[in-house]
C-alpha atoms as a PDB file:
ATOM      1  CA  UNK A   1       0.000   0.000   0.000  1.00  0.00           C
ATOM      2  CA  UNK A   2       1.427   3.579  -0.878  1.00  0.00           C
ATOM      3  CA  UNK A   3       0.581   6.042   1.006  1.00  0.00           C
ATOM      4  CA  UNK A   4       3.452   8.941  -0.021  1.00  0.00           C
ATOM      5  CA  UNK A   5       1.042  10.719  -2.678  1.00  0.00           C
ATOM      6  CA  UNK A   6      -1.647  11.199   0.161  1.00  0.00           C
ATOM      7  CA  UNK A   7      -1.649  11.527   3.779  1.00  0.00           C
ATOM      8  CA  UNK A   8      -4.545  10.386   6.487  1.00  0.00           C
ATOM      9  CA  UNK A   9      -4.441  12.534   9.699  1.00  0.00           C
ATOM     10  CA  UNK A  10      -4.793  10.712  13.120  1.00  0.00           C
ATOM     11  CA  UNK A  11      -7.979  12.342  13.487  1.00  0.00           C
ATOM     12  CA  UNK A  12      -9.198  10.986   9.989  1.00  0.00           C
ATOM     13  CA  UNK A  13      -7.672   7.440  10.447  1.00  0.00           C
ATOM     14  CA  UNK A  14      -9.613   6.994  13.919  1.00  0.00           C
ATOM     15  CA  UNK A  15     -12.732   8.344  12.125  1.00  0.00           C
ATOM     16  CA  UNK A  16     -12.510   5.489   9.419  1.00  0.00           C
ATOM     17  CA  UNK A  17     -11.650   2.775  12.309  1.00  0.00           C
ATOM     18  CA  UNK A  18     -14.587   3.753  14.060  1.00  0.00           C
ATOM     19  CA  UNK A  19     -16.438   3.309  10.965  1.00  0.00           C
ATOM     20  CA  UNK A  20     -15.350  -0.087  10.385  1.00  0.00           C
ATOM     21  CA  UNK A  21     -16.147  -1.140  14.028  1.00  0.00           C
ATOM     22  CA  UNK A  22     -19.488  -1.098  12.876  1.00  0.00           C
ATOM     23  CA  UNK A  23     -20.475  -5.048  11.914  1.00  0.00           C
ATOM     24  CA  UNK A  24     -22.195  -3.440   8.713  1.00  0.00           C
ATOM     25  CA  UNK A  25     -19.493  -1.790   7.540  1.00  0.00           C
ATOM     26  CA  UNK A  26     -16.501  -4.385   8.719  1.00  0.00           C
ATOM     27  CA  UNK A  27     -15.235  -5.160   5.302  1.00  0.00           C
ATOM     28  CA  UNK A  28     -15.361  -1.366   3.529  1.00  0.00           C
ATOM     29  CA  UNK A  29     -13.044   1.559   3.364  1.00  0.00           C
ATOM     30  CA  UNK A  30     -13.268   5.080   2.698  1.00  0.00           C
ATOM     31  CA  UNK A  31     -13.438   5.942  -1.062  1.00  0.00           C
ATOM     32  CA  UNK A  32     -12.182   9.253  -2.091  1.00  0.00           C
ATOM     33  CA  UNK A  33     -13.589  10.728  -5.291  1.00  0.00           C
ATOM     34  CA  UNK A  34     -12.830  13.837  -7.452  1.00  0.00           C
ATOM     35  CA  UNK A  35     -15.398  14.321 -10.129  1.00  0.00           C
ATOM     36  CA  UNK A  36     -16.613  18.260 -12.375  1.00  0.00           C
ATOM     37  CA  UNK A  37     -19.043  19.956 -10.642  1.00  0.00           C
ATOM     38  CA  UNK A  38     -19.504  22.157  -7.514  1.00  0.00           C
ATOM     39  CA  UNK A  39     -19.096  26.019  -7.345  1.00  0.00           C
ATOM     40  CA  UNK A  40     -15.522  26.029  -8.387  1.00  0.00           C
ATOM     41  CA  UNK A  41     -15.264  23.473 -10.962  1.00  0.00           C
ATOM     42  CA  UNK A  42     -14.100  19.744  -8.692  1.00  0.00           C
ATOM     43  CA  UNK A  43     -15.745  18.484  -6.283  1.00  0.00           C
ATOM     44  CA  UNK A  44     -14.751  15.976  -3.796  1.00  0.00           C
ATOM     45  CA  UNK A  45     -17.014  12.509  -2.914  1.00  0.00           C
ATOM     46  CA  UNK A  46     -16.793  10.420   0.108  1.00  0.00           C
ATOM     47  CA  UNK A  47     -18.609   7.179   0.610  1.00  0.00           C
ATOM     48  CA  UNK A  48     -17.738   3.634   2.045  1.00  0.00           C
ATOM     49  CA  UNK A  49     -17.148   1.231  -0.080  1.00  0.00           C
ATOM     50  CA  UNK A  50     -16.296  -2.852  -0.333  1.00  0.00           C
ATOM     51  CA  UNK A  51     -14.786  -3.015  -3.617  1.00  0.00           C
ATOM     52  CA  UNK A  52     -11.125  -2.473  -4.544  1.00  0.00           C
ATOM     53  CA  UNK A  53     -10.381  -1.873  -8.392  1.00  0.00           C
ATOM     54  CA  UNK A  54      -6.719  -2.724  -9.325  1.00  0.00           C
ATOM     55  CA  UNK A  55      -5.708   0.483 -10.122  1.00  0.00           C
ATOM     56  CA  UNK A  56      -6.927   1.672  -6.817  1.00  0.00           C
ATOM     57  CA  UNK A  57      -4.192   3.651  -4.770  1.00  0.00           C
ATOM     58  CA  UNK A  58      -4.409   2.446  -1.127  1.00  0.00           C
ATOM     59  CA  UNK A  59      -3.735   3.737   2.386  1.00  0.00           C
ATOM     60  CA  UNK A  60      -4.264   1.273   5.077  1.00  0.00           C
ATOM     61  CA  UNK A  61      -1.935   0.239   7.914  1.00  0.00           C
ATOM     62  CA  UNK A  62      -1.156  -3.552   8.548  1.00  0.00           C
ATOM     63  CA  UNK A  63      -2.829  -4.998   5.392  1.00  0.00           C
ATOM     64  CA  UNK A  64      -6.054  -2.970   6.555  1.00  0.00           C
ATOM     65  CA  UNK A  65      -6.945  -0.867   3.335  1.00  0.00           C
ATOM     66  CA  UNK A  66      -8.795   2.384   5.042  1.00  0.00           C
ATOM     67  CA  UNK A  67      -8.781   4.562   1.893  1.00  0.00           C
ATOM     68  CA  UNK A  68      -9.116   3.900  -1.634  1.00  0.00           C
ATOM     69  CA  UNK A  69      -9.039   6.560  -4.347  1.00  0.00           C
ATOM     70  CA  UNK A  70      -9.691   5.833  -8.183  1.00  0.00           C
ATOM     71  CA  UNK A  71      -6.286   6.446 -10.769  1.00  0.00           C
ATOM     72  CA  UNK A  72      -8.071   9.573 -11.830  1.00  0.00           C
ATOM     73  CA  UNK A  73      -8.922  11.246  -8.921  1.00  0.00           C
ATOM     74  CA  UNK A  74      -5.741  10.441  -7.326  1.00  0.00           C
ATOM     75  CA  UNK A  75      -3.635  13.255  -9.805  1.00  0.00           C
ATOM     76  CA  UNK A  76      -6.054  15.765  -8.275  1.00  0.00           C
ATOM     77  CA  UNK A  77      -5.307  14.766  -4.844  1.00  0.00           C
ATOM     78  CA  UNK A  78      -1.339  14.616  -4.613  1.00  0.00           C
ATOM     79  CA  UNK A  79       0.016  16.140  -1.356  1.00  0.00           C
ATOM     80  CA  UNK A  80      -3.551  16.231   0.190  1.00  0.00           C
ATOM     81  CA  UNK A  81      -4.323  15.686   3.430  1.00  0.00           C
ATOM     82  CA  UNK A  82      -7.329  14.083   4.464  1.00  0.00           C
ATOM     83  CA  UNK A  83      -8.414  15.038   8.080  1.00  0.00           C
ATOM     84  CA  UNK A  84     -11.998  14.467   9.959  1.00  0.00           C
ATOM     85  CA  UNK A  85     -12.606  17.612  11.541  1.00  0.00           C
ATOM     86  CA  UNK A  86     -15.708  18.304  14.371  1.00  0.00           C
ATOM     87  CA  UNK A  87     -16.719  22.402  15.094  1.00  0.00           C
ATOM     88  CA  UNK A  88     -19.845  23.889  15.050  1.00  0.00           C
ATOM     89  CA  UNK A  89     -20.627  23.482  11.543  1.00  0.00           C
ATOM     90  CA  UNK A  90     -20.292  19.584  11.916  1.00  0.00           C
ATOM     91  CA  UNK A  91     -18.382  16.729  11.600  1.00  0.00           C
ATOM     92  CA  UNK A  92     -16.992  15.730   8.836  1.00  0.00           C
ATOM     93  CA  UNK A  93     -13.882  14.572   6.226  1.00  0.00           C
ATOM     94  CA  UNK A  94     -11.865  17.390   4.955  1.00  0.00           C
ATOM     95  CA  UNK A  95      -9.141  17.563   2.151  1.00  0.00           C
ATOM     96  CA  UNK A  96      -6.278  20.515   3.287  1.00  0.00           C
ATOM     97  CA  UNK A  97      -5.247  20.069  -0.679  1.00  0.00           C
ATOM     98  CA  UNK A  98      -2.457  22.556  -1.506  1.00  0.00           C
ATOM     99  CA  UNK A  99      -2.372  22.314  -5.458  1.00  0.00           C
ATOM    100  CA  UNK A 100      -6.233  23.667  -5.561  1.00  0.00           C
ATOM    101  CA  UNK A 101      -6.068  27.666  -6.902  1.00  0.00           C
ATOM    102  CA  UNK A 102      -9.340  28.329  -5.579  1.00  0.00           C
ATOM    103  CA  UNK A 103     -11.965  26.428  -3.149  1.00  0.00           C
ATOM    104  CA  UNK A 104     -15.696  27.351  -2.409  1.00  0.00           C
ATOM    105  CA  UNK A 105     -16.804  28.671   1.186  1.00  0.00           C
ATOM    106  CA  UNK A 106     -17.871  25.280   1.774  1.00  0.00           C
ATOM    107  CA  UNK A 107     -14.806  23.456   0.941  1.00  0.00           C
ATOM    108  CA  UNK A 108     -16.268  21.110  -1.079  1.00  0.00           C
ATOM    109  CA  UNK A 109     -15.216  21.798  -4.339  1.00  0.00           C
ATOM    110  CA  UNK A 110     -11.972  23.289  -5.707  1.00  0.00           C
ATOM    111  CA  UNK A 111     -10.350  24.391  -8.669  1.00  0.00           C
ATOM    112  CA  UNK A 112      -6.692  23.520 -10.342  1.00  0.00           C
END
């Protein structure tokens, strides 16, 4: 599993785990997606998912994949981040990605 092109914060790595725990979701990961839309053009996707493409890139620790992200999406993500943050607007996954040239209020979609 490489993880060098993206990093998973401690707080987003326990967030994932704690997902898992759940006997439903024992066997899925986080997927990461980048796909055109949103205010500024990208737009990130997060689900949890079972299946593993081989062109997947992986991050996982011990042979346990936690993240997936498609060979696409991955060239938009280089360098990212991905941290699970909790304030008062929520909780939730967040990409700190420092090749996007502009990103929306909401900081769900960004632009290359």
């Amino acid at each position: 599993m490489n993880d060098a092109l993206l990093i998973l914060s401690p707080s987003a790595e326990a967030r994932i785990k704690e997902i898992k725990s759940k006997s439903e979701n024992i066997n899925k990961h986080l997927r990461i997606t980048v796909s055109g839309g949103g205010c500024s053009g990208f737009q990130y996707g997060f689900s949890m998912d079972e299946k593993i493409e081989d062109d997947d890139f992986k991050i996982g620790k011990n042979e346990e994949i936690l993240l997936t992200v498609d060979s696409v999406s991955i060239d938009f993500l280089k360098s990212c981040i991905v941290d699970y943050v909790s304030d008062l607007g929520g909780s939730y996954f967040k990409i700190n990605n420092p090749n996007a040239k502009v990103t929306c209020g909401c900081g769900s979609s960004f632009s290359v």
